[in-house]
C-alpha atoms as a PDB file:
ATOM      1  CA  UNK A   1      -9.045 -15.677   4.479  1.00  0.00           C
ATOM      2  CA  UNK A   2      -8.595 -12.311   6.400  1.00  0.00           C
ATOM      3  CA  UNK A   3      -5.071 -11.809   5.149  1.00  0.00           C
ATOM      4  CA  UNK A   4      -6.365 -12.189   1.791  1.00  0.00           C
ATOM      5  CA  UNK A   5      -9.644  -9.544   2.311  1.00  0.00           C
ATOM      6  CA  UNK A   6      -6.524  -7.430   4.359  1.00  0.00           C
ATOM      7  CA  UNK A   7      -4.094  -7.694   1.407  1.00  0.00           C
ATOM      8  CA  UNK A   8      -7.232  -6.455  -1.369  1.00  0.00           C
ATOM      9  CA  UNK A   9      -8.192  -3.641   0.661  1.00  0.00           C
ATOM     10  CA  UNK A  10      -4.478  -2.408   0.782  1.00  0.00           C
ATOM     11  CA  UNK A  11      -4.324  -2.651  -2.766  1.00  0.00           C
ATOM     12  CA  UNK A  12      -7.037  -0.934  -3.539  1.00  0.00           C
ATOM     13  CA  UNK A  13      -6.078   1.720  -1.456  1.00  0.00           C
ATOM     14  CA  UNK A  14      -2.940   2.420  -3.255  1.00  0.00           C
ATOM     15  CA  UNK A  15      -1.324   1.714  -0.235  1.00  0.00           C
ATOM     16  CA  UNK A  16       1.821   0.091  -1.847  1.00  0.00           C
ATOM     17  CA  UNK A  17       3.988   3.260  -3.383  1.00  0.00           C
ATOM     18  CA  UNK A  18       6.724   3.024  -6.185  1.00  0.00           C
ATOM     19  CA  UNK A  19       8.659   5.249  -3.750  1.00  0.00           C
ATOM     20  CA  UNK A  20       9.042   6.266  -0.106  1.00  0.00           C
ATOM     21  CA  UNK A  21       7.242   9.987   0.351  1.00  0.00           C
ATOM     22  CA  UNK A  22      10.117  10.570   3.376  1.00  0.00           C
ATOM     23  CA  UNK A  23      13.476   9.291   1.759  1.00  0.00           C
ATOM     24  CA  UNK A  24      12.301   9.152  -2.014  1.00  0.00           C
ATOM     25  CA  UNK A  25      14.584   5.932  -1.910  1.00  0.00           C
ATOM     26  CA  UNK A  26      12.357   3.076  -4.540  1.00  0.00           C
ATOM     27  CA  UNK A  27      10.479   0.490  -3.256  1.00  0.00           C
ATOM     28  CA  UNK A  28      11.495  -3.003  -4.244  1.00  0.00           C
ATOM     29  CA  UNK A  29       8.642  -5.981  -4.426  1.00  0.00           C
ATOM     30  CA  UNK A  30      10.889  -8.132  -6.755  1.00  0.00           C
ATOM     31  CA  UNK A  31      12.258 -11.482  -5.246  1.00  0.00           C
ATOM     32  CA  UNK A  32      15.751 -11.073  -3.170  1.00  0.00           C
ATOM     33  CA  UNK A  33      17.545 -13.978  -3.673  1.00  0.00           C
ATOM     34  CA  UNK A  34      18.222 -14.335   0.001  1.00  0.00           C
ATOM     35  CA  UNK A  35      16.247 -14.498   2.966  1.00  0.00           C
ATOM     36  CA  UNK A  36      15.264 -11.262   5.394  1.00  0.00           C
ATOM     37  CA  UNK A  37      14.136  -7.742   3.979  1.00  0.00           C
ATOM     38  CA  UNK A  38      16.823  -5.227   2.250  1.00  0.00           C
ATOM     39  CA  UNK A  39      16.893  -1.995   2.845  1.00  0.00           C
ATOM     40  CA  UNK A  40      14.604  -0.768  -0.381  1.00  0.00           C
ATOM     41  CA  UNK A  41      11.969  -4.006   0.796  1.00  0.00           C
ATOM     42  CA  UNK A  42       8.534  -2.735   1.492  1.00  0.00           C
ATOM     43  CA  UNK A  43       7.052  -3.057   5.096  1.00  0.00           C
ATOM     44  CA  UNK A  44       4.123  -2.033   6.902  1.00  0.00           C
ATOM     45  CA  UNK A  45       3.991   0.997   9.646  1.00  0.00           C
ATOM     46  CA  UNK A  46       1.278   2.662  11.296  1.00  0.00           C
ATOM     47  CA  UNK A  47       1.530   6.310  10.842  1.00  0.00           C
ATOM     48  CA  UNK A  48      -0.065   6.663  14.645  1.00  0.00           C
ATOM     49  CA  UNK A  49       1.758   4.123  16.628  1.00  0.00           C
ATOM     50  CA  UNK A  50       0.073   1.543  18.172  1.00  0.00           C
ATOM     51  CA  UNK A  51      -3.013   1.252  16.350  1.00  0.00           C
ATOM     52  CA  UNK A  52      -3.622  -0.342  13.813  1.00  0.00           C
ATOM     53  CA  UNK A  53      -6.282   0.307  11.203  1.00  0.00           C
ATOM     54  CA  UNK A  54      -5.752   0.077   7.424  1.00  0.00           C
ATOM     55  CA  UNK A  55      -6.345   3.852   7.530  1.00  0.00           C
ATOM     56  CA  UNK A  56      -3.538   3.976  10.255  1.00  0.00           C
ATOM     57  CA  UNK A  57      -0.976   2.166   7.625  1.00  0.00           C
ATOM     58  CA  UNK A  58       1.426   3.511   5.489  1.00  0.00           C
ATOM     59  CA  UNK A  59       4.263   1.616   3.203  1.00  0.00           C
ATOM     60  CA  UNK A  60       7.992   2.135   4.025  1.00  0.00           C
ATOM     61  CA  UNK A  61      11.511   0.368   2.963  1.00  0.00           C
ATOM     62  CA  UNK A  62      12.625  -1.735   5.502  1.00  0.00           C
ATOM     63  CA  UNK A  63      15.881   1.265   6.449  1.00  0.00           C
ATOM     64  CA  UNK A  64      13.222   3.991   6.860  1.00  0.00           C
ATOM     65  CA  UNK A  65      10.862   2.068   8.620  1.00  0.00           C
ATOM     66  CA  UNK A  66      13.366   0.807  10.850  1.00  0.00           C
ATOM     67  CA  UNK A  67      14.877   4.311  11.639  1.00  0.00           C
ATOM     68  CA  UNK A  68      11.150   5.591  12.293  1.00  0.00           C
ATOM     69  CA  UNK A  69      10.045   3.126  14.959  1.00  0.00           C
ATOM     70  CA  UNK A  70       8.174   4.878  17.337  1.00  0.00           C
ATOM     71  CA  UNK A  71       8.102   8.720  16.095  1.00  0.00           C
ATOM     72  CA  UNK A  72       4.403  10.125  14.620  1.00  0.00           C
ATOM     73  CA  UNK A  73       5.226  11.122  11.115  1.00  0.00           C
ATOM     74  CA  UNK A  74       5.138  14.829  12.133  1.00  0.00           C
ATOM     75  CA  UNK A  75       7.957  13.819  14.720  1.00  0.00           C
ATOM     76  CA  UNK A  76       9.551  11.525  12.149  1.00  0.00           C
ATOM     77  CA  UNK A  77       9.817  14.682   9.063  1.00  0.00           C
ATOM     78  CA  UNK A  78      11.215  16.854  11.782  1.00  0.00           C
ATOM     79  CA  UNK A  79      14.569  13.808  11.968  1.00  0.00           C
ATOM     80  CA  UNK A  80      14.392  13.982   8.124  1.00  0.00           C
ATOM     81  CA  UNK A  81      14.636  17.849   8.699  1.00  0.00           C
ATOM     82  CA  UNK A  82      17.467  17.795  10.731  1.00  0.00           C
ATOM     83  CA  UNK A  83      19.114  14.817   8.539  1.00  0.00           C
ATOM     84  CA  UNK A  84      19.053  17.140   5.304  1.00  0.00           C
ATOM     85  CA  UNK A  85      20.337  20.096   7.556  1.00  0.00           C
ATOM     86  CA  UNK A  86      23.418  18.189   7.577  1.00  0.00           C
ATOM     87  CA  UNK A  87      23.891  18.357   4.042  1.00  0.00           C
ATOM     88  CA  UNK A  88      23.556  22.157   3.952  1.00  0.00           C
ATOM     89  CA  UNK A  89      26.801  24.404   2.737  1.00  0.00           C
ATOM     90  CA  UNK A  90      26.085  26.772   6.051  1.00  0.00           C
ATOM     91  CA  UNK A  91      26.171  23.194   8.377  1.00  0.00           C
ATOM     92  CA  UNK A  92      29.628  22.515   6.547  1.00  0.00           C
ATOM     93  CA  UNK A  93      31.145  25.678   6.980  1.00  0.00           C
ATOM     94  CA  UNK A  94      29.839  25.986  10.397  1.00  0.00           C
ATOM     95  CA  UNK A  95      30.736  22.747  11.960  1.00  0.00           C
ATOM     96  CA  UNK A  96      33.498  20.753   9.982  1.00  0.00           C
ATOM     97  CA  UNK A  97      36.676  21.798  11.067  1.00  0.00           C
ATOM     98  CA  UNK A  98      38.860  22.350   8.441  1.00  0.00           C
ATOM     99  CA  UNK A  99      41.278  20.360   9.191  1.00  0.00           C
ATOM    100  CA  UNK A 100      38.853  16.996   8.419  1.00  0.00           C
ATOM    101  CA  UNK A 101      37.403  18.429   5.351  1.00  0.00           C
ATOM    102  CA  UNK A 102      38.865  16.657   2.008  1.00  0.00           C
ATOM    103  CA  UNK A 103      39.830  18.143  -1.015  1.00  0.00           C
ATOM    104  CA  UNK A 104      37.314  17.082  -2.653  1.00  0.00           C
ATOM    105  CA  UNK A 105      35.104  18.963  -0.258  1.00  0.00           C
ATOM    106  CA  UNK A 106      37.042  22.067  -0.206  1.00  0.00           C
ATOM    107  CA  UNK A 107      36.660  22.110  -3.900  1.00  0.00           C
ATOM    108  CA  UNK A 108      33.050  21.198  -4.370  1.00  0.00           C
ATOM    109  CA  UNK A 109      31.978  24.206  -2.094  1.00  0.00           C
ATOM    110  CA  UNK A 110      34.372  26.774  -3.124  1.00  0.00           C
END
């Protein structure tokens, strides 16, 4: 009975988001057609680590939620931070040698 009263309050609460507020990447609720999560299936996190309250809880795919373990979320936007760095034109130009860039590359960022 307290997984149900659990599950109500949670829905209520909007707690179950079309789409992840860290990697935008959609939320799937669908069936899977195999057993275990996918990387898009929803799972549970608390934002603080370590306790749990349904205040505390926040929705997450399975890949983000996985990558997050332990971090805060302030710790956890400052990885996403550094993860979009990466895709920066001064982070290319600064640290890919040329010699390992593709064509491709070159030409997209000329």
């Amino acid at each position: 009975m307290r997984s149900s009263v659990l599950f109500d309050e949670l829905l209520r609460s909007g707690f179950f988001l079309e789409v992840c507020h860290f990697s935008k990447i959609p939320l799937d609720y669908g069936p899977k057609g195999r057993p275990g999560p996918c990387f898009n299936s929803p799972s549970v996190d608390p934002i603080v680590p370590g306790r749990i309250a349904i205040e505390n809880l926040q929705c997450l795919p399975h890949c983000v939620n996985s990558m997050k373990q332990n971090f805060s979320n302030n710790n956890f936007s400052s990885v996403i931070g550094a993860l979009e760095w990466l895709k920066t034109d001064v982070y290319f130009e600064t640290h890919v040698p040329k010699e390992w860039r593709s064509q491709n590359q070159k030409n997209s960022r000329s």
